[in-house]
N, C-alpha and C. Protein backbone atom coordinates (compact mmCIF):
# COMPACT_ATOMS: atom_id res chain seq x y z
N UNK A 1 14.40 -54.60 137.78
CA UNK A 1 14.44 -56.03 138.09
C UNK A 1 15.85 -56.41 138.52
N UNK A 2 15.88 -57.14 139.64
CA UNK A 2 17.18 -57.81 140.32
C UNK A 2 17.59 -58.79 139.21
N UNK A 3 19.24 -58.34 139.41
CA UNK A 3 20.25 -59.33 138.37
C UNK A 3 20.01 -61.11 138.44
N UNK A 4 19.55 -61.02 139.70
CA UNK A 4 19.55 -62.53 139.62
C UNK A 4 18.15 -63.03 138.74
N UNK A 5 17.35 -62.22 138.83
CA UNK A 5 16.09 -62.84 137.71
C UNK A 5 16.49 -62.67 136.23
N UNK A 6 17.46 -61.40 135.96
CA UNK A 6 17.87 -61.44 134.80
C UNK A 6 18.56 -62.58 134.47
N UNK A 7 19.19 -63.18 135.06
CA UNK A 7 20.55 -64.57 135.07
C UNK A 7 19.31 -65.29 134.95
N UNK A 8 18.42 -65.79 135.96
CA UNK A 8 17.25 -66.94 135.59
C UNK A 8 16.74 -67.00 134.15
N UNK A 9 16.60 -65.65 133.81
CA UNK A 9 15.55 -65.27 132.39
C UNK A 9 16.10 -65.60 131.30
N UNK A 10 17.29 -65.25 131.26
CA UNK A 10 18.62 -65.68 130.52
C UNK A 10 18.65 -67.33 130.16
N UNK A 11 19.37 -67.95 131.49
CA UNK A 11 19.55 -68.97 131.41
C UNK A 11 18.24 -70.15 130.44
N UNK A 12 17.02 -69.53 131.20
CA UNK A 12 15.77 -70.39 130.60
C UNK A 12 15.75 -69.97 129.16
N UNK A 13 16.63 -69.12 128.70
CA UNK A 13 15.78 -68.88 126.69
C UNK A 13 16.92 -69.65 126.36
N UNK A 14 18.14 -69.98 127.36
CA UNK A 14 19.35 -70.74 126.32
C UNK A 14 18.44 -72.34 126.65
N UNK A 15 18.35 -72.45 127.88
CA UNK A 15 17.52 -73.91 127.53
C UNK A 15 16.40 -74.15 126.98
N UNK A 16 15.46 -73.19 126.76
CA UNK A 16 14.41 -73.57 125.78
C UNK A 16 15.00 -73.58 124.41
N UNK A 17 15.76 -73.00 124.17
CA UNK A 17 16.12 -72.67 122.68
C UNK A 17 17.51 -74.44 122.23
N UNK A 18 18.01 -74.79 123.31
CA UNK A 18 18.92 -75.98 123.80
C UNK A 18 17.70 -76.96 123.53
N UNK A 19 16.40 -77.05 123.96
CA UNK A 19 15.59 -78.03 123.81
C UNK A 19 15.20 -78.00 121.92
N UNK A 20 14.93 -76.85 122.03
CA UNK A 20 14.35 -76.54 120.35
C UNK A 20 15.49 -77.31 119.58
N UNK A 21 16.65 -77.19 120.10
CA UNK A 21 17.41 -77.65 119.02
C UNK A 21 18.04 -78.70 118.54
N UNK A 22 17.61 -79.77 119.91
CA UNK A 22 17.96 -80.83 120.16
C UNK A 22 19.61 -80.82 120.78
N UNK A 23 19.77 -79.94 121.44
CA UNK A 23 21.29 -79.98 122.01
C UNK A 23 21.31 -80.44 123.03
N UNK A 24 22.31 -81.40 123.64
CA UNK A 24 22.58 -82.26 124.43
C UNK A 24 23.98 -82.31 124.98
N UNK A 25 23.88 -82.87 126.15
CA UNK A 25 25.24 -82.75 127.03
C UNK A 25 26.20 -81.26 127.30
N UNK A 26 26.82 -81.53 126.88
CA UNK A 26 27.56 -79.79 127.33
C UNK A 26 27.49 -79.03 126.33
N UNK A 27 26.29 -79.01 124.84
CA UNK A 27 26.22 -78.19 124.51
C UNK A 27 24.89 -77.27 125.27
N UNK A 28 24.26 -78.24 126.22
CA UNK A 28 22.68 -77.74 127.01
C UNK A 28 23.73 -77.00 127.44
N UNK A 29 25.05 -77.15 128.07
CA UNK A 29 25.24 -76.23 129.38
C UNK A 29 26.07 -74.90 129.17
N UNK A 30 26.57 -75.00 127.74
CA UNK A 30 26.93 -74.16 126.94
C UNK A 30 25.74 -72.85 126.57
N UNK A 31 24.94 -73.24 126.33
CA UNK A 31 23.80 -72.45 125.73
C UNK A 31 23.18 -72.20 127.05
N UNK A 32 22.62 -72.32 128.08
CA UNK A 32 22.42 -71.73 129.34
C UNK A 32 23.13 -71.09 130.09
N UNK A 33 24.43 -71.22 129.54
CA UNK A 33 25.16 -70.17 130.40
C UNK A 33 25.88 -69.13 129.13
N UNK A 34 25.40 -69.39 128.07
CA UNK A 34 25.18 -68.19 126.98
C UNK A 34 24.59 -67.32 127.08
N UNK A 35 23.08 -67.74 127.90
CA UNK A 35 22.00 -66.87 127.68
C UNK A 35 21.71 -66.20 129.38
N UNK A 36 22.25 -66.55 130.30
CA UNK A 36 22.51 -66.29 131.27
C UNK A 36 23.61 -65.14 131.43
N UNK A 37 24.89 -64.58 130.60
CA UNK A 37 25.61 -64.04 130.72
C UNK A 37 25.12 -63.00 129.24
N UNK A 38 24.40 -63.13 128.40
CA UNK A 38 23.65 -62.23 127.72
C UNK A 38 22.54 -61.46 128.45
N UNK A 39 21.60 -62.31 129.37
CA UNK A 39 20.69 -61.67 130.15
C UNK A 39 21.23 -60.63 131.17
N UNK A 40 22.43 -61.21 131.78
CA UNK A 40 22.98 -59.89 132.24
C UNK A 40 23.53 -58.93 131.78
N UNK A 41 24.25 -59.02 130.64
CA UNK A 41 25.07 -57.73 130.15
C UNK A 41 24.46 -56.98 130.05
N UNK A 42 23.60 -56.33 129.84
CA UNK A 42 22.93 -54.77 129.90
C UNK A 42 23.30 -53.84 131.20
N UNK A 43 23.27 -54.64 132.04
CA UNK A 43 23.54 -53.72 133.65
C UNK A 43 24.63 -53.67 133.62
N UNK A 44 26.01 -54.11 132.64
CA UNK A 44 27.53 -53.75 133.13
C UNK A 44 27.32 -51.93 133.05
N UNK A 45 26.46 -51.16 132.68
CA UNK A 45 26.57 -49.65 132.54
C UNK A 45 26.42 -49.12 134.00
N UNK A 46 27.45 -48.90 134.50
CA UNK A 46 27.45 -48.41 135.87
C UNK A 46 27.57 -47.31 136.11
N UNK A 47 28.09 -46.16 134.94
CA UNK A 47 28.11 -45.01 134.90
C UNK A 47 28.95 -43.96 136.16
N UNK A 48 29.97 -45.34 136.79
CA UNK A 48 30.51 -44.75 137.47
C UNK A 48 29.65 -43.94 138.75
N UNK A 49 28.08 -44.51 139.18
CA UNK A 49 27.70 -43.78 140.25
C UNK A 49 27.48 -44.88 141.38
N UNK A 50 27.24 -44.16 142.48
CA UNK A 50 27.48 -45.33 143.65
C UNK A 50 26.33 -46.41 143.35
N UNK A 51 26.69 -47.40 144.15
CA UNK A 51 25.87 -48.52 143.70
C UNK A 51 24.53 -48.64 144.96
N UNK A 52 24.25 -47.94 145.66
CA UNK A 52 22.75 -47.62 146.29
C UNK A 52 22.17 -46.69 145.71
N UNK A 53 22.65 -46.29 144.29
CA UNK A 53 21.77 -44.79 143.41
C UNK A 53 20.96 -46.12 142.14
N UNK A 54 21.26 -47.01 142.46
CA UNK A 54 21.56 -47.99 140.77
C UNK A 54 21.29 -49.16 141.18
N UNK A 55 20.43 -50.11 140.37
CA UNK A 55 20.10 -51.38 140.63
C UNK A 55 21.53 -52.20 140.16
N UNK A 56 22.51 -51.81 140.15
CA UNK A 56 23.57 -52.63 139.71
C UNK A 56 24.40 -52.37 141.13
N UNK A 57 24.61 -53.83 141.82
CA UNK A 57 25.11 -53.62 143.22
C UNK A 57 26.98 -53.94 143.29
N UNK A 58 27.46 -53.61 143.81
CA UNK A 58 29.02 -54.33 143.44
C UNK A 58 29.19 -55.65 143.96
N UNK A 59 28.14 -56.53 144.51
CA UNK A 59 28.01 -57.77 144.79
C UNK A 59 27.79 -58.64 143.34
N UNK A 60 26.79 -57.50 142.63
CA UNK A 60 26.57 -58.11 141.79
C UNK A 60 27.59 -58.16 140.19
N UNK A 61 28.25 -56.83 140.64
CA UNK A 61 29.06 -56.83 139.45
C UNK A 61 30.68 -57.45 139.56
N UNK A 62 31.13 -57.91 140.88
CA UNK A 62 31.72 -58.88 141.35
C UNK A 62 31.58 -60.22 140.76
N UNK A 63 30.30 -60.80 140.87
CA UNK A 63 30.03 -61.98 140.57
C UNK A 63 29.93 -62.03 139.06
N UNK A 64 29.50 -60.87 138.10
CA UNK A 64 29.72 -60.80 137.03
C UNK A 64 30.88 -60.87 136.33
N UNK A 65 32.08 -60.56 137.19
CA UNK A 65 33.18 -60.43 136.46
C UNK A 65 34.06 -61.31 136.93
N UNK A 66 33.26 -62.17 137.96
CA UNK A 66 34.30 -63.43 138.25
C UNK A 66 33.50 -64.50 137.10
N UNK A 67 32.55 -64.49 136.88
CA UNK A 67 31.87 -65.51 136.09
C UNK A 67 32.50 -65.34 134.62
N UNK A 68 33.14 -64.28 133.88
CA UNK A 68 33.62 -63.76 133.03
C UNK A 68 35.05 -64.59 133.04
N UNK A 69 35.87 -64.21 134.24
CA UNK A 69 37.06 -65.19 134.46
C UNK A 69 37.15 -66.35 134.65
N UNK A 70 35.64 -67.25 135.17
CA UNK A 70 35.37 -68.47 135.16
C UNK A 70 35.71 -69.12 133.44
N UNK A 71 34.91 -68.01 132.75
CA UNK A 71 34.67 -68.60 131.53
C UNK A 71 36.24 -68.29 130.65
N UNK A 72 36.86 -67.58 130.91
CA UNK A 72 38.07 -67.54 130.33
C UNK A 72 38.66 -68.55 130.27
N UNK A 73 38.99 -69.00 132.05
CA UNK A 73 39.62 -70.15 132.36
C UNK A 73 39.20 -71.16 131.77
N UNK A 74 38.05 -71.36 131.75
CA UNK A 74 37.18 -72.46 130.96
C UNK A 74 37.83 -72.44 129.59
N UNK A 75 37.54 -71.29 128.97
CA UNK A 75 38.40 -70.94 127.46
C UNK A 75 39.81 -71.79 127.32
N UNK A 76 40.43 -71.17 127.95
CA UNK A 76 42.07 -71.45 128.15
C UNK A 76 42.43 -73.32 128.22
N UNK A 77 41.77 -73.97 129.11
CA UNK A 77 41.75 -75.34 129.55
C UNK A 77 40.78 -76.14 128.61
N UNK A 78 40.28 -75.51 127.82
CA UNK A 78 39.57 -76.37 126.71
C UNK A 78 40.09 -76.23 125.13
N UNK A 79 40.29 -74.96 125.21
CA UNK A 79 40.45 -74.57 123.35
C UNK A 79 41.73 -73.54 123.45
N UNK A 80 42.49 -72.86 124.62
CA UNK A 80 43.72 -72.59 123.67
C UNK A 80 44.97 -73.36 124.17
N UNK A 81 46.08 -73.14 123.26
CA UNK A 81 46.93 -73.86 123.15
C UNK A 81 48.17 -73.08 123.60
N UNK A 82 49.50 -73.70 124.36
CA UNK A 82 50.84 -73.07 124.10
C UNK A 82 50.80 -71.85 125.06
N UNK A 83 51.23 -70.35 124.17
CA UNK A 83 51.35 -69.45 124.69
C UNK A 83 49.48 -68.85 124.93
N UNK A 84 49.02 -68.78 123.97
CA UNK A 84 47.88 -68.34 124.28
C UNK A 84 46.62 -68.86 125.63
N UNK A 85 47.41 -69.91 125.59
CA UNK A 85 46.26 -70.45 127.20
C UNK A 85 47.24 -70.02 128.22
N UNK A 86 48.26 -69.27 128.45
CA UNK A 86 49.13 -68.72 129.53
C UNK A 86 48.36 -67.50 129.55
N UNK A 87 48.20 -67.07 128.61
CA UNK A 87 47.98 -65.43 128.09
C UNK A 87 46.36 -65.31 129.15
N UNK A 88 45.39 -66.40 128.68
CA UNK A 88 43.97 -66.79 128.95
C UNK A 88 44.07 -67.03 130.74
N UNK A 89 44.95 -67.83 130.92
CA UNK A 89 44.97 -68.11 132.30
C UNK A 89 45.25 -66.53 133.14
N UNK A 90 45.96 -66.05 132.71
CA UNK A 90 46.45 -65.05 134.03
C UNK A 90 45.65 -63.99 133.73
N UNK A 91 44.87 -63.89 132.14
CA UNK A 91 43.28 -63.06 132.34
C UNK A 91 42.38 -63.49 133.61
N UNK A 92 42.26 -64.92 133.41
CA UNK A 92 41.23 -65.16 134.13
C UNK A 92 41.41 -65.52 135.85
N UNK A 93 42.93 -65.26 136.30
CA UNK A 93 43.36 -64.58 137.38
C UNK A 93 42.92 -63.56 137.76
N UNK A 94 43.33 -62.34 136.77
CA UNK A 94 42.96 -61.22 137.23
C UNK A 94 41.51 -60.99 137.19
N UNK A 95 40.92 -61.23 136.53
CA UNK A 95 39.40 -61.34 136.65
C UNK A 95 39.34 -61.77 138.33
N UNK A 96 39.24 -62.87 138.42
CA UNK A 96 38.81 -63.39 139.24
C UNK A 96 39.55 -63.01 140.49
N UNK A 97 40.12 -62.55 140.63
CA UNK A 97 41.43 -61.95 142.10
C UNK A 97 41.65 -60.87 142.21
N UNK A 98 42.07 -59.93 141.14
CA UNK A 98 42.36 -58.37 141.03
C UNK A 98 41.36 -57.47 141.47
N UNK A 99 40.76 -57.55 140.02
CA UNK A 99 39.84 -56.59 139.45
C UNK A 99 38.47 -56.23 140.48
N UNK A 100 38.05 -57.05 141.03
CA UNK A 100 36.71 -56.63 142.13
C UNK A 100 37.36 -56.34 143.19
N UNK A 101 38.80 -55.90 143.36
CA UNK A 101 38.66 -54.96 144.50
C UNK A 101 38.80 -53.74 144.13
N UNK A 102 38.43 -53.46 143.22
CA UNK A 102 38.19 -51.76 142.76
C UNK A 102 36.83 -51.50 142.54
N UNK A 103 36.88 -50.27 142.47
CA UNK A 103 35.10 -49.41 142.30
C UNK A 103 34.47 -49.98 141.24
N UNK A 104 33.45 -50.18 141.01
CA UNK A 104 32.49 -50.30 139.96
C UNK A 104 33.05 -50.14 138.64
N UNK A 105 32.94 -48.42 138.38
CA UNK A 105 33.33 -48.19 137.25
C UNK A 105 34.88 -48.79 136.70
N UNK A 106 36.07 -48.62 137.52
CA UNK A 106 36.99 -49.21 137.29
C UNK A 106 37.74 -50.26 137.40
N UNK A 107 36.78 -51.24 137.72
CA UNK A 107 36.89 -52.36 137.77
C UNK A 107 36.36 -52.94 136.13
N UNK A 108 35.39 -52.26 135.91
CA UNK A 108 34.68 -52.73 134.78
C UNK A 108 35.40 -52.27 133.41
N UNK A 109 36.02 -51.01 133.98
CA UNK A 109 37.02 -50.33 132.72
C UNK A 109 38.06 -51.48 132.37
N UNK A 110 38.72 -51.27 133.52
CA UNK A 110 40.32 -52.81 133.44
C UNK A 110 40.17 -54.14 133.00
N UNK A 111 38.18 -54.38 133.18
CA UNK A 111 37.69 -55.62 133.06
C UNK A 111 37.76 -55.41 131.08
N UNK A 112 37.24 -54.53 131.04
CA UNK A 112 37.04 -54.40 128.99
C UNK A 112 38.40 -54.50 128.82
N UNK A 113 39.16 -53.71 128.98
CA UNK A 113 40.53 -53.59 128.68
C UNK A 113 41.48 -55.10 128.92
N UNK A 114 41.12 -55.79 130.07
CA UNK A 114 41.79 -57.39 130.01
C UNK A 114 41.20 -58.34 128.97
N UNK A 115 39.90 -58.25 128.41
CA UNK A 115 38.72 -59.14 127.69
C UNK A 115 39.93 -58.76 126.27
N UNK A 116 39.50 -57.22 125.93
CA UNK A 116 39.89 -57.13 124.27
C UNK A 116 41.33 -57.24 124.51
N UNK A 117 42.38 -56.90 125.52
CA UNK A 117 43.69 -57.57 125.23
C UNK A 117 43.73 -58.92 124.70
N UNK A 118 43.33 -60.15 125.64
CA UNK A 118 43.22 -61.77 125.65
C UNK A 118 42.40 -61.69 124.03
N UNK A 119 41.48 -61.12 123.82
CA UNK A 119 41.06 -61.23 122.86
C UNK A 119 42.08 -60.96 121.45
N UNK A 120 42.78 -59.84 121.88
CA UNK A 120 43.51 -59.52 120.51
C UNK A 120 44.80 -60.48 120.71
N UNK A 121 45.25 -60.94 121.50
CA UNK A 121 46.16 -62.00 121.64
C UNK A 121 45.50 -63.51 121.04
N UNK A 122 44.57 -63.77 121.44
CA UNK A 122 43.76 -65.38 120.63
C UNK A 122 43.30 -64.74 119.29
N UNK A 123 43.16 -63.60 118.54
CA UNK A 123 42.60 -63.24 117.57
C UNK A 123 41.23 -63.73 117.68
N UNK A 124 40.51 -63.15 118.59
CA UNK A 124 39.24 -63.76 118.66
C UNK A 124 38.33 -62.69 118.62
N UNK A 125 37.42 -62.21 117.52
CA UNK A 125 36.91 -60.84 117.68
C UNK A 125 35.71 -60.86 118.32
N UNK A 126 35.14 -61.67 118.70
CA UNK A 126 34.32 -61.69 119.28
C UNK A 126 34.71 -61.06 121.04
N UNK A 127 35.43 -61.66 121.18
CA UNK A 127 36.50 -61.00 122.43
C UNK A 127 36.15 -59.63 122.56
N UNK A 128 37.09 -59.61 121.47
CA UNK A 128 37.80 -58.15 121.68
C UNK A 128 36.61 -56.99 121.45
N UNK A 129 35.48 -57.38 121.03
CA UNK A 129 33.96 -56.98 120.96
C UNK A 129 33.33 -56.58 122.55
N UNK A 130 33.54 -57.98 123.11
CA UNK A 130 32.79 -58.00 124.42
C UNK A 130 33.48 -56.78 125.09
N UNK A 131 35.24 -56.69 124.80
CA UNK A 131 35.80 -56.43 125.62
C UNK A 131 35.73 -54.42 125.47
N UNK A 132 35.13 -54.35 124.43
CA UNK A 132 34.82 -52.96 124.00
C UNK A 132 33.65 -52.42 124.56
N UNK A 133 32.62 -53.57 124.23
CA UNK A 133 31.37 -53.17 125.24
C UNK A 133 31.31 -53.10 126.37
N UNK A 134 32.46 -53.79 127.19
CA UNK A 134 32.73 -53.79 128.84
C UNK A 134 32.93 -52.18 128.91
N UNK A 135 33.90 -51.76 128.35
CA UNK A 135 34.63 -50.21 128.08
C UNK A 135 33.53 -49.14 128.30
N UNK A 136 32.67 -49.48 126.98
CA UNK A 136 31.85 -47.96 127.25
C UNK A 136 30.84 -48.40 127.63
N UNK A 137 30.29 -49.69 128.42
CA UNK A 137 28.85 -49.96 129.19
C UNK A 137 29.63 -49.16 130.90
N UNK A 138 30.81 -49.12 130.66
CA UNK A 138 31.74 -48.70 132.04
C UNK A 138 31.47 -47.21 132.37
N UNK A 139 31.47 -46.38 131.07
CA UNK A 139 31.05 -45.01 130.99
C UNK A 139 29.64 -44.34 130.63
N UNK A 140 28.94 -44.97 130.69
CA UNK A 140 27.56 -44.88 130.51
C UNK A 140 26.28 -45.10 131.66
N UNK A 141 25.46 -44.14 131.58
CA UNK A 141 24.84 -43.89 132.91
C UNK A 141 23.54 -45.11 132.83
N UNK A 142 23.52 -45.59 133.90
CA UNK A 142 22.51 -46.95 134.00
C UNK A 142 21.36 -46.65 132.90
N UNK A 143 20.91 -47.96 132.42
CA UNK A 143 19.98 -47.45 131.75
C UNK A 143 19.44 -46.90 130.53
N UNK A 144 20.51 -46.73 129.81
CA UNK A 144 21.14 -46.16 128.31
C UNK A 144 21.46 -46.77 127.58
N UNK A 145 22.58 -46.59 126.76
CA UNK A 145 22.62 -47.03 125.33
C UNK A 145 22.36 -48.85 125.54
N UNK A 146 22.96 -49.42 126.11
CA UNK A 146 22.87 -50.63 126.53
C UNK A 146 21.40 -51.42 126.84
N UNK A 147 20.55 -50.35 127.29
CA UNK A 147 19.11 -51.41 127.40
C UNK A 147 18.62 -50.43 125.95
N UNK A 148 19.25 -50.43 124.68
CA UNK A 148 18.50 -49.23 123.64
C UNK A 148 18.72 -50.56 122.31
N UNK A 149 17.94 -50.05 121.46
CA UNK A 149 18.52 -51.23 120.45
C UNK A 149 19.42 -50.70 119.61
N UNK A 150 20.27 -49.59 120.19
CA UNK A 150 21.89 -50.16 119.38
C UNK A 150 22.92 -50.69 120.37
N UNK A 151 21.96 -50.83 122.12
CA UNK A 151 23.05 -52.10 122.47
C UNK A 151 22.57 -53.59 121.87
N UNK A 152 21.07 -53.42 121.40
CA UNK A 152 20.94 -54.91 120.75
C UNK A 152 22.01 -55.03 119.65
N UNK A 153 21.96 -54.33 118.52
CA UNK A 153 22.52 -54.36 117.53
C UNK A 153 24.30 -54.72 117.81
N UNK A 154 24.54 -53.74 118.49
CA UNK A 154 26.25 -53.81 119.10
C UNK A 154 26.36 -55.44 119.45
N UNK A 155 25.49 -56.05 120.48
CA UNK A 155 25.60 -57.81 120.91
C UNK A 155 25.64 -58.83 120.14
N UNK A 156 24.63 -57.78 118.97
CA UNK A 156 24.07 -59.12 118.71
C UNK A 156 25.36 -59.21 116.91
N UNK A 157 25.92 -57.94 117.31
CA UNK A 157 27.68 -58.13 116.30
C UNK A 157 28.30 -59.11 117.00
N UNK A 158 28.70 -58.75 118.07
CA UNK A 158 29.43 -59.58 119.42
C UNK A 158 29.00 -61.22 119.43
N UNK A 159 28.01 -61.55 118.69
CA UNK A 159 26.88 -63.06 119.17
C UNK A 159 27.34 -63.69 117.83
N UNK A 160 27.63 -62.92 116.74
CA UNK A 160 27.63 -63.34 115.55
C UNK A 160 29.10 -63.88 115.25
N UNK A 161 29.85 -62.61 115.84
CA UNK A 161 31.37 -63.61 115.95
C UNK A 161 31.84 -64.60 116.89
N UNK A 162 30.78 -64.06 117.68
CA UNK A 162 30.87 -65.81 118.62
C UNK A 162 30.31 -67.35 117.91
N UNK A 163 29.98 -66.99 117.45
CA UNK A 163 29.24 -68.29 116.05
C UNK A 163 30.00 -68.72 115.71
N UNK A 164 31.02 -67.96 114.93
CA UNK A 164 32.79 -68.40 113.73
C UNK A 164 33.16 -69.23 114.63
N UNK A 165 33.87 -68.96 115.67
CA UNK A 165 34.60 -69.38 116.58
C UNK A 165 33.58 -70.81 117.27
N UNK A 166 32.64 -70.47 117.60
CA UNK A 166 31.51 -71.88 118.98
C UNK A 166 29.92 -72.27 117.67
N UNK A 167 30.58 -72.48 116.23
CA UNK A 167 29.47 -72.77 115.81
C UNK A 167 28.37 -73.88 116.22
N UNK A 168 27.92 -73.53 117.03
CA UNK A 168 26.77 -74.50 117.77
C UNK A 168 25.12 -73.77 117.50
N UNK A 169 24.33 -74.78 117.12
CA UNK A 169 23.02 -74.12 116.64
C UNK A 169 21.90 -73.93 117.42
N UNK A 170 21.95 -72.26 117.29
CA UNK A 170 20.62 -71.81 118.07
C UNK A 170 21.98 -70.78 119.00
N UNK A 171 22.84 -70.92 118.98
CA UNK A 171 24.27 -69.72 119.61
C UNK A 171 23.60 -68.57 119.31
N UNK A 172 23.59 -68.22 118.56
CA UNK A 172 23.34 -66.62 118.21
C UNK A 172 22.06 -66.22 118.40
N UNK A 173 21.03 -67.00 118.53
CA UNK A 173 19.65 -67.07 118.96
C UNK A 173 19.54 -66.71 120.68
N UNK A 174 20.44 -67.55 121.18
CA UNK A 174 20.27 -67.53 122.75
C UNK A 174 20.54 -66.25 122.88
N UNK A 175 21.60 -66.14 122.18
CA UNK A 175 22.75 -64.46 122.77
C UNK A 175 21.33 -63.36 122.62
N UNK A 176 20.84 -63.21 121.43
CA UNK A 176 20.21 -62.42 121.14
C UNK A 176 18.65 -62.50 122.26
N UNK A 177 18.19 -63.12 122.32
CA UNK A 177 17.32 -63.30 122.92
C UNK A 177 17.02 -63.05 124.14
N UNK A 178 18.46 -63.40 124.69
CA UNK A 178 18.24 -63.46 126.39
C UNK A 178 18.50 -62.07 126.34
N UNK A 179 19.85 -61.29 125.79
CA UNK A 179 19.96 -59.87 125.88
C UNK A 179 18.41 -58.95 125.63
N UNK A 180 17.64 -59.15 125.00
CA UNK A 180 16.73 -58.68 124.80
C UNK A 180 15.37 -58.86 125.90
N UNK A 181 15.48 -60.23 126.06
CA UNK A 181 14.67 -60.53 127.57
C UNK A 181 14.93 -59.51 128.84
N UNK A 182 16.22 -58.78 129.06
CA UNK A 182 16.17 -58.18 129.86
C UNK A 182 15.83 -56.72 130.02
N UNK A 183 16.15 -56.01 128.50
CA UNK A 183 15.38 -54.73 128.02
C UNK A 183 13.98 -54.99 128.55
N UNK A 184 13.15 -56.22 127.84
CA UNK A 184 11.75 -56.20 127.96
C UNK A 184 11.37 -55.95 129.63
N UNK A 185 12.23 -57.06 130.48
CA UNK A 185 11.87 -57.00 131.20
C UNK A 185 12.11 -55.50 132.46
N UNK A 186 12.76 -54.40 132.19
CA UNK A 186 13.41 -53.82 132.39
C UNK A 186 11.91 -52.58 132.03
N UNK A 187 11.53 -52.83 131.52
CA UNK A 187 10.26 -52.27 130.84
C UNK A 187 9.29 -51.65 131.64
N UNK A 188 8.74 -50.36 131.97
CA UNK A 188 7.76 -49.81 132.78
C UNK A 188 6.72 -50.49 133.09
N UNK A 189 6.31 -51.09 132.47
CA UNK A 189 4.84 -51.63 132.68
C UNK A 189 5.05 -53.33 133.53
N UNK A 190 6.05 -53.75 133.41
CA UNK A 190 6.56 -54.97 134.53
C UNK A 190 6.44 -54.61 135.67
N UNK A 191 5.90 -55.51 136.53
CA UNK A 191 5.51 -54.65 137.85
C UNK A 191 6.84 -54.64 139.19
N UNK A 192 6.90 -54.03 139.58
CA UNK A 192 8.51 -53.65 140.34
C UNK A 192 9.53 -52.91 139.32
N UNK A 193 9.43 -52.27 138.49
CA UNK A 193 9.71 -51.33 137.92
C UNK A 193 9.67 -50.05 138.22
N UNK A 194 10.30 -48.86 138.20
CA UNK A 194 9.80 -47.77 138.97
C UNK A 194 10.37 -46.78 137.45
N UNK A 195 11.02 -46.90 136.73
CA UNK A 195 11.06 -46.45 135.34
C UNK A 195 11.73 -47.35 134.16
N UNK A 196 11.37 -47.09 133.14
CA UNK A 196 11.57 -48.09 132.15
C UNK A 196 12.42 -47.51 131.44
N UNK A 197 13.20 -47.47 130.00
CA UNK A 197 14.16 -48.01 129.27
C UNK A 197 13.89 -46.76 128.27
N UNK A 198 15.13 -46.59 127.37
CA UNK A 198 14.69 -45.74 125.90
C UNK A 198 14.98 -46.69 125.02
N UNK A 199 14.15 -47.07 124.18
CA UNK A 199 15.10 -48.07 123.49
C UNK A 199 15.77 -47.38 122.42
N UNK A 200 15.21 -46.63 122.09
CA UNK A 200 15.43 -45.84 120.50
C UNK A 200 16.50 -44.28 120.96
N UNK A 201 17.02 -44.62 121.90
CA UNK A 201 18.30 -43.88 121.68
C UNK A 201 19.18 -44.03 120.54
N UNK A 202 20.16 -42.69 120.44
CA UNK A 202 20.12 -41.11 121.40
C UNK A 202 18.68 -40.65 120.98
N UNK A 203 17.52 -41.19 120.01
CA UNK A 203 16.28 -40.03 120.62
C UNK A 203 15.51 -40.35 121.87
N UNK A 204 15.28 -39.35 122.43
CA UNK A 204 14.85 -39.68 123.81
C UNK A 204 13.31 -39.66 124.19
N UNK A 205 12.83 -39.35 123.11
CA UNK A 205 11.55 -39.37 123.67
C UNK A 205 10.08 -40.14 124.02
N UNK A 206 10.82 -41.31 123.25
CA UNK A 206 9.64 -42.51 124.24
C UNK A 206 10.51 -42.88 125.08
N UNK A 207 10.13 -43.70 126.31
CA UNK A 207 10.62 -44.29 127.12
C UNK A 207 9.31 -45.56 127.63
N UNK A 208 9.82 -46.91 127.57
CA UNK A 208 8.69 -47.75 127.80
C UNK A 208 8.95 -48.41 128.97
């Protein structure tokens, strides 16, 4: 399934779950673009192979990692302060200017490696989480640990320390949810599928 239905699939469980909860104004737009940037993370695993072998296109992982620096900046100009929103800003420079003119894989490497820096600079572990999973979704061959449920488990660590920090209700619901919407959908039996997922890695022997 194309990234952009994953981003749709996403986005709709943060606003259904935004309606469930009665959230309003910019926490609706908070939680849709929670679950929108959860629905995609599974495909950051680029495994370093060209991007016509792999449904992950560098158009698309471009736009992923400028949306990443969108949200930094966003970070920086709302909630940090002093030195640390300098620190946030020229992350979300390089995000957004640097980093997509390199290959796939190493773009996405420099991309983990800028996330958990900014992160270990704001002490924000949730950060420095994402910014680990950027790392080895960077070295991992499409399709793997990341659509498996110990990339659920790994996110949905990542979703939980995003809570401490953005306690807003139904947060950790969206995260989890939408990430999981895209395993499902990712799933053999969805039609435009041409192979489906392990979830229960490293054993390999169902695949759905």
């Amino acid at each position: 399934m194309r990234g952009t239905a994953h981003a749709v699939i996403g986005a709709s469980v943060g606003f259904a779950v935004a309606k469930e909860t009665g959230a309003v104004g910019g926490d609706v737009l908070f939680l849709i673009g929670a679950g929108m940037i959860s629905g995609l993370a599974p495909d950051l695993d680029t495994g370093g192979k060209l991007a016509n072998r792999i449904s992950v296109s560098k158009k698309y992982l471009n736009t992923a990692v400028r949306m990443i620096g969108i949200l930094l900046g966003c970070y920086a100009y709302f909630f940090a302060k002093g030195s640390e929103g300098y620190i946030s800003y020229i992350g979300s420079i390089i995000l957004l200017f640097v980093l997509p003119r390199f290959s796939n894989k190493f773009m996405l490497m420099l991309t983990g490696m800028v996330i958990t820096f900014v992160g270990y600079v704001l002490m924000a572990i949730w950060m420095q989480l994402f910014g680990i999973y950027v790392m080895i979704a960077s070295l991992l061959a499409h399709r793997s640990y990341t659509h498996s449920l110990l990339g659920v488990a790994f996110y949905s660590i990542i979703a939980y320390y995003l809570t401490i920090d953005f306690p807003l209700n139904g947060l950790f619901k969206v995260c989890v949810l939408a990430y999981m919407s895209h395993l499902f959908a990712d799933m053999r039996f969805i039609p435009g599928n041409k192979r489906g997922i392990k979830p229960f890695l490293p054993y390999k022997g169902i695949e759905l």
